[in-house]
Protein backbone atom coordinates (compact mmCIF):
# COMPACT_ATOMS: atom_id res chain seq x y z
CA UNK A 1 30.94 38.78 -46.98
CA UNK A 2 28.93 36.66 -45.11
CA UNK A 3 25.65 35.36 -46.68
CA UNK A 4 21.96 34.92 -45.21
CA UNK A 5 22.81 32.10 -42.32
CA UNK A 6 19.19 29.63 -42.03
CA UNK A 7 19.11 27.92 -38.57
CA UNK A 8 16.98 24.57 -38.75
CA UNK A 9 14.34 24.78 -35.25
CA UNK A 10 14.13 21.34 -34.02
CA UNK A 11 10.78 20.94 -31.68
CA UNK A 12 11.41 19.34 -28.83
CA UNK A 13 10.09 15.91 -28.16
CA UNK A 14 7.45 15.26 -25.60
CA UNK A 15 8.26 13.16 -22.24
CA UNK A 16 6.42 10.20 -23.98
CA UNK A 17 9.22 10.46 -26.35
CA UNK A 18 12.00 10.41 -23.73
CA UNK A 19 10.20 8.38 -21.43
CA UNK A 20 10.04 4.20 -21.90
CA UNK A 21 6.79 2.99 -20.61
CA UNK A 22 7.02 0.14 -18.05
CA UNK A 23 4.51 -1.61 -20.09
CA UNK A 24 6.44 -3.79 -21.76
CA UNK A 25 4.12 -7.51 -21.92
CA UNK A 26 6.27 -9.37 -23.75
CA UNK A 27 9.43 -8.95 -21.08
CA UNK A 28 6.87 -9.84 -18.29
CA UNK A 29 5.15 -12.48 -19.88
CA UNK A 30 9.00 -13.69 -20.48
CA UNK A 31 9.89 -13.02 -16.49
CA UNK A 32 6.41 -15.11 -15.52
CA UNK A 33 7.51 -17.81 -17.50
CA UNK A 34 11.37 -17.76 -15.90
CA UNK A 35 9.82 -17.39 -12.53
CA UNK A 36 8.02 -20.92 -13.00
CA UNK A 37 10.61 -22.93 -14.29
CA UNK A 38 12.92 -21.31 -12.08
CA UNK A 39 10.21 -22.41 -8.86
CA UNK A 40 7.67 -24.42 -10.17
CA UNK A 41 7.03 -25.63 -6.65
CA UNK A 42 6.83 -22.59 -5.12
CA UNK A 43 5.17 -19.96 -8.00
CA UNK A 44 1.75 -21.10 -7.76
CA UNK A 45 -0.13 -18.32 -10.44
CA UNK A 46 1.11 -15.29 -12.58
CA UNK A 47 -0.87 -12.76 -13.22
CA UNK A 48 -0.80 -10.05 -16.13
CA UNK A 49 -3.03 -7.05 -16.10
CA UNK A 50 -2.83 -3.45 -16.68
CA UNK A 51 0.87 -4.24 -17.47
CA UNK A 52 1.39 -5.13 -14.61
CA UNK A 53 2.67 -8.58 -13.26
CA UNK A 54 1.90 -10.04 -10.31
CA UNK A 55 3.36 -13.35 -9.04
CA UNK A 56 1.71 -15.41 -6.65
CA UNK A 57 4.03 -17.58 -4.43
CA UNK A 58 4.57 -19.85 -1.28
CA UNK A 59 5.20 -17.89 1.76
CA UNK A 60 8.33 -20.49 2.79
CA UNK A 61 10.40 -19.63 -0.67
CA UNK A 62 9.80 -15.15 -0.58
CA UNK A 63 13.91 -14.81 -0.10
CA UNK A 64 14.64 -17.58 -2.38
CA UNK A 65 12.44 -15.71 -5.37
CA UNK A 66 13.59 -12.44 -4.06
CA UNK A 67 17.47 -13.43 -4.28
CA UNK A 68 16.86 -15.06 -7.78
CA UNK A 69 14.87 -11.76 -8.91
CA UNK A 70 17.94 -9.38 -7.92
CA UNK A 71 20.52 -11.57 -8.80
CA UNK A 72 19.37 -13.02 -12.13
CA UNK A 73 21.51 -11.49 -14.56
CA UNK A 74 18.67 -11.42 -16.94
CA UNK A 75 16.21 -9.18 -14.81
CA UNK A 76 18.12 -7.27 -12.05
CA UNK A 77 15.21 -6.56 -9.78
CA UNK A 78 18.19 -4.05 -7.28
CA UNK A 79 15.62 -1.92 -5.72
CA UNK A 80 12.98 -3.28 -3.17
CA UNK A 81 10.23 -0.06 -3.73
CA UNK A 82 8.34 -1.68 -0.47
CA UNK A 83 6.14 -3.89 1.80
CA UNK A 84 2.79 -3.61 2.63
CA UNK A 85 -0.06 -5.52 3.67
CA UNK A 86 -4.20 -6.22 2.93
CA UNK A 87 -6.47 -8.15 5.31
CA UNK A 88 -9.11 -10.10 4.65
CA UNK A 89 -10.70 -11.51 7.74
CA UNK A 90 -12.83 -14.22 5.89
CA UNK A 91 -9.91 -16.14 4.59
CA UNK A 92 -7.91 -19.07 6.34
CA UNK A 93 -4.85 -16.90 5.77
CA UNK A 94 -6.11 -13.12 6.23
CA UNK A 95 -3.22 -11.29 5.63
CA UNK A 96 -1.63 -10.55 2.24
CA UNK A 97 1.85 -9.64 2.06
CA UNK A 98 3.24 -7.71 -0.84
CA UNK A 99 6.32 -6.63 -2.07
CA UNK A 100 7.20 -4.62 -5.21
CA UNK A 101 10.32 -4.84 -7.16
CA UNK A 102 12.19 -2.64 -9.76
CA UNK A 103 14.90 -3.32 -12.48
CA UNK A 104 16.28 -0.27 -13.65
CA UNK A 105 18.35 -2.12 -16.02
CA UNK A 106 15.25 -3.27 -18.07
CA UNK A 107 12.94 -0.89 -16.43
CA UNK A 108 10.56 -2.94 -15.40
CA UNK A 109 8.19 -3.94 -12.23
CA UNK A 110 6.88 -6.47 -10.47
CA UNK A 111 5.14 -7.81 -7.65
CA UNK A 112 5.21 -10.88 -5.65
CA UNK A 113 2.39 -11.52 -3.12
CA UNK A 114 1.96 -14.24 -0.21
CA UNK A 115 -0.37 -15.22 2.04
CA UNK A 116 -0.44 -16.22 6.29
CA UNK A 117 -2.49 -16.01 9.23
CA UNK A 118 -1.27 -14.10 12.34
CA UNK A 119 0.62 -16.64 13.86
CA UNK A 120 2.77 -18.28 11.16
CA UNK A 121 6.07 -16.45 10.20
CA UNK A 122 7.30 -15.40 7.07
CA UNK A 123 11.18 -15.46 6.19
CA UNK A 124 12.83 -12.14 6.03
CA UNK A 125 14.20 -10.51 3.32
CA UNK A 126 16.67 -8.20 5.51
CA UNK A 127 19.64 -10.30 4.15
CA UNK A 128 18.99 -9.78 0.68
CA UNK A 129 17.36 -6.77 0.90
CA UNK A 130 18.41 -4.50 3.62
CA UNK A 131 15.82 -2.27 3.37
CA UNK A 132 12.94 -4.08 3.87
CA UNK A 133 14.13 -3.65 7.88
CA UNK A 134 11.67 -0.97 8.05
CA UNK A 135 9.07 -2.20 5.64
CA UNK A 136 8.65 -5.55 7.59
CA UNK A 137 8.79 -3.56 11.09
CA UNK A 138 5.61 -1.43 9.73
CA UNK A 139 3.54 -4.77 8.58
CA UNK A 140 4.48 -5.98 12.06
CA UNK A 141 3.10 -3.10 13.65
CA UNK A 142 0.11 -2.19 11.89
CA UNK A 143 -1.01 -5.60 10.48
CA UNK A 144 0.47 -8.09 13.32
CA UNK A 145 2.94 -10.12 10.39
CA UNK A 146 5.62 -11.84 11.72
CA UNK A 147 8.68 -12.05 10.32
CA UNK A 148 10.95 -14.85 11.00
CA UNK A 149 14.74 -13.92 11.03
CA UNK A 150 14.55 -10.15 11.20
CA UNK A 151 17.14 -8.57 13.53
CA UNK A 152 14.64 -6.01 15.56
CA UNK A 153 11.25 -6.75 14.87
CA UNK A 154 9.49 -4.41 17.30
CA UNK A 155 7.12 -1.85 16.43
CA UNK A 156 7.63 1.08 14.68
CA UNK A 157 4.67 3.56 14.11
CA UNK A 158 2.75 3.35 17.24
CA UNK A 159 3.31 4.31 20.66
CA UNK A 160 4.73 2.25 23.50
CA UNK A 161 2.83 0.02 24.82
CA UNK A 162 -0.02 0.18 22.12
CA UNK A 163 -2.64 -2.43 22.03
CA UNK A 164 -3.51 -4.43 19.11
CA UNK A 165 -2.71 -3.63 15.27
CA UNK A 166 -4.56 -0.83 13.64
CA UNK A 167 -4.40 -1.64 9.89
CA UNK A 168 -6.51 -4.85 10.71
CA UNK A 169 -10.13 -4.97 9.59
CA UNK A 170 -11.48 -5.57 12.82
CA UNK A 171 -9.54 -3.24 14.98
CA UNK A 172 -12.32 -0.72 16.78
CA UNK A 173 -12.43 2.28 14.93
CA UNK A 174 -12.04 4.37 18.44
CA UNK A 175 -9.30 2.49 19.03
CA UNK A 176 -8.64 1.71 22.82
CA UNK A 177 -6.81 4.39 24.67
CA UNK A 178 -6.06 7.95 23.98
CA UNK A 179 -3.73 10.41 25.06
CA UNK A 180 -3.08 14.04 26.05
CA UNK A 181 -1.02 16.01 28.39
CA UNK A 182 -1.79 16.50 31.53
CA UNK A 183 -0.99 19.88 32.83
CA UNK A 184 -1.42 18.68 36.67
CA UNK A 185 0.71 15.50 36.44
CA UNK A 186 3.27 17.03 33.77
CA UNK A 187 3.21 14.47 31.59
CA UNK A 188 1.52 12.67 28.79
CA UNK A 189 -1.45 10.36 30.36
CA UNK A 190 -3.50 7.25 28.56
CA UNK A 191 -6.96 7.08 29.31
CA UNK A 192 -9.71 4.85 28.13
CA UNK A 193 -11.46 6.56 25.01
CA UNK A 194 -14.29 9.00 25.47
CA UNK A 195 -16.21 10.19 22.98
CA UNK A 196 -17.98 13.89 23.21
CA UNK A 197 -20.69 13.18 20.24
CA UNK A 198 -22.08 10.13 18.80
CA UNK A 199 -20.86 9.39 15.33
CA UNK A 200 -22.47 11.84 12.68
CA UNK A 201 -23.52 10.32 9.46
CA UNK A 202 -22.36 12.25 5.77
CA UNK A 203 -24.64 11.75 3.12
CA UNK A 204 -21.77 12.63 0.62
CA UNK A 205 -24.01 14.55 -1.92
CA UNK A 206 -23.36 17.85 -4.46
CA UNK A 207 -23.63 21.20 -1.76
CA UNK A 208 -24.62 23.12 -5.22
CA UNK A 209 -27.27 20.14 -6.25
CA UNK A 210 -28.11 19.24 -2.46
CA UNK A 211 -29.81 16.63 -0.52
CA UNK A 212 -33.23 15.35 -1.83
CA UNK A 213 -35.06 16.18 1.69
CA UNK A 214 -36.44 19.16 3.66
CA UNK A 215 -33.73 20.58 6.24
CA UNK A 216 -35.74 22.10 9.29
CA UNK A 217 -37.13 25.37 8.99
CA UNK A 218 -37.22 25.01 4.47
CA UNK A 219 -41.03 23.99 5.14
CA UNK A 220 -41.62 27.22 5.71
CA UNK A 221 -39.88 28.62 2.27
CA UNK A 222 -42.92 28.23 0.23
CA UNK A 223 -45.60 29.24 2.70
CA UNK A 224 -47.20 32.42 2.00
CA UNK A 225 -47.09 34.70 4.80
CA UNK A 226 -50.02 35.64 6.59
CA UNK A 227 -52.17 38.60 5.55
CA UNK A 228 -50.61 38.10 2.12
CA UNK A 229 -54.26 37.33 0.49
């Protein structure tokens, strides 16, 4: 006959159990030092904050460090995550441009960042990392980065035939042209940009607390009416 059977209830762990954070200092502060003596010509700073490292190179060497990153059997950055851009008009070189790497094998990030002006190039990556066709087509478009040695760089966000760069600081906030669709001509029609309203200014404050002024026609709230007396 079969006795009482006790079952042992094993609570589950938590996601920060499962999880590995991507936090880890010492392998960064290992790949910072790797990436100088690797390029000590061409890593100029490394920087480790917020666990986060950030390597700071020469714009002439980005698919030299980017082939050493992926291929390095050590770190095994495989994934470019993306491209982007940041412009700072002020500098010499205003644009920054920024790329982000994983390694799922040690599951780790990192970022490598560069600097140019709007008419020097910067090597593509395309051959080493295919998808950064698309990343490097977008800086292009809305930032006005060259790339030298991409297969197709033409625009890829904005219209035909669009006029400047949009993501730069001191593109006009109207922007030049806009469109619609003309009903008479049957088509889709540019025209210079008009502007119904002037610009309306947002004071950004609680709607429960409110604004620390007297909206028109609240002068009146704590007036006693007449014959009241």
């Amino acid at each position: 006959m079969a006795t009482g059977l006790r079952w042992q209830i094993r609570e589950p762990s938590s996601n920060r159990d499962l999880v590995k954070p991507m936090t880890d200092t010492a392998k960064l502060t290992a790949l910072a030092e790797a990436a100088k003596a690797a390029f000590p010509d061409a890593v100029h700073e490394t920087r480790l904050s917020f666990g986060e490292l950030t390597l700071l190179i020469a714009r002439a060497r980005i698919a030299d460090i980017a082939k050493w990153l992926r291929d390095e059997a050590a770190w095994r950055f495989k994934i470019l995550i993306d491209i982007c851009g940041a412009d700072y008009p002020q500098r010499a070189e205003r644009f920054e441009v920024v790329y982000h790497f994983l390694s799922v094998h040690n599951n780790l990030r990192v970022r490598v960042k560069l600097s140019t002006d709007a008419s020097s190039p910067v090597p593509s990556i395309v051959g080493v990392f295919p998808a950064a066709n698309w990343f490097e087509r977008e800086a292009y478009d809305l930032y006005g980065i060259l790339f030298e040695g991409h297969p197709d760089l033409r625009r890829l966000l904005t219209d035909y035939g669009f006029s400047g760069h949009p993501l730069r600081k001191d593109f006009p906030l109207t922007g030049f042209v806009e469109v619609r669709y003309d009903e008479e001509q049957k088509r889709v029609v540019y025209e210079p940009v008009k502007l119904p309203q002037e610009f309306r200014t947002f004071d950004f404050l609680s709607p429960w607390e409110g604004g620390q002024y007297v909206l028109p026609g609240d002068e009146k709230a704590n007036t006693a009416p007449k014959g009241s007396q």
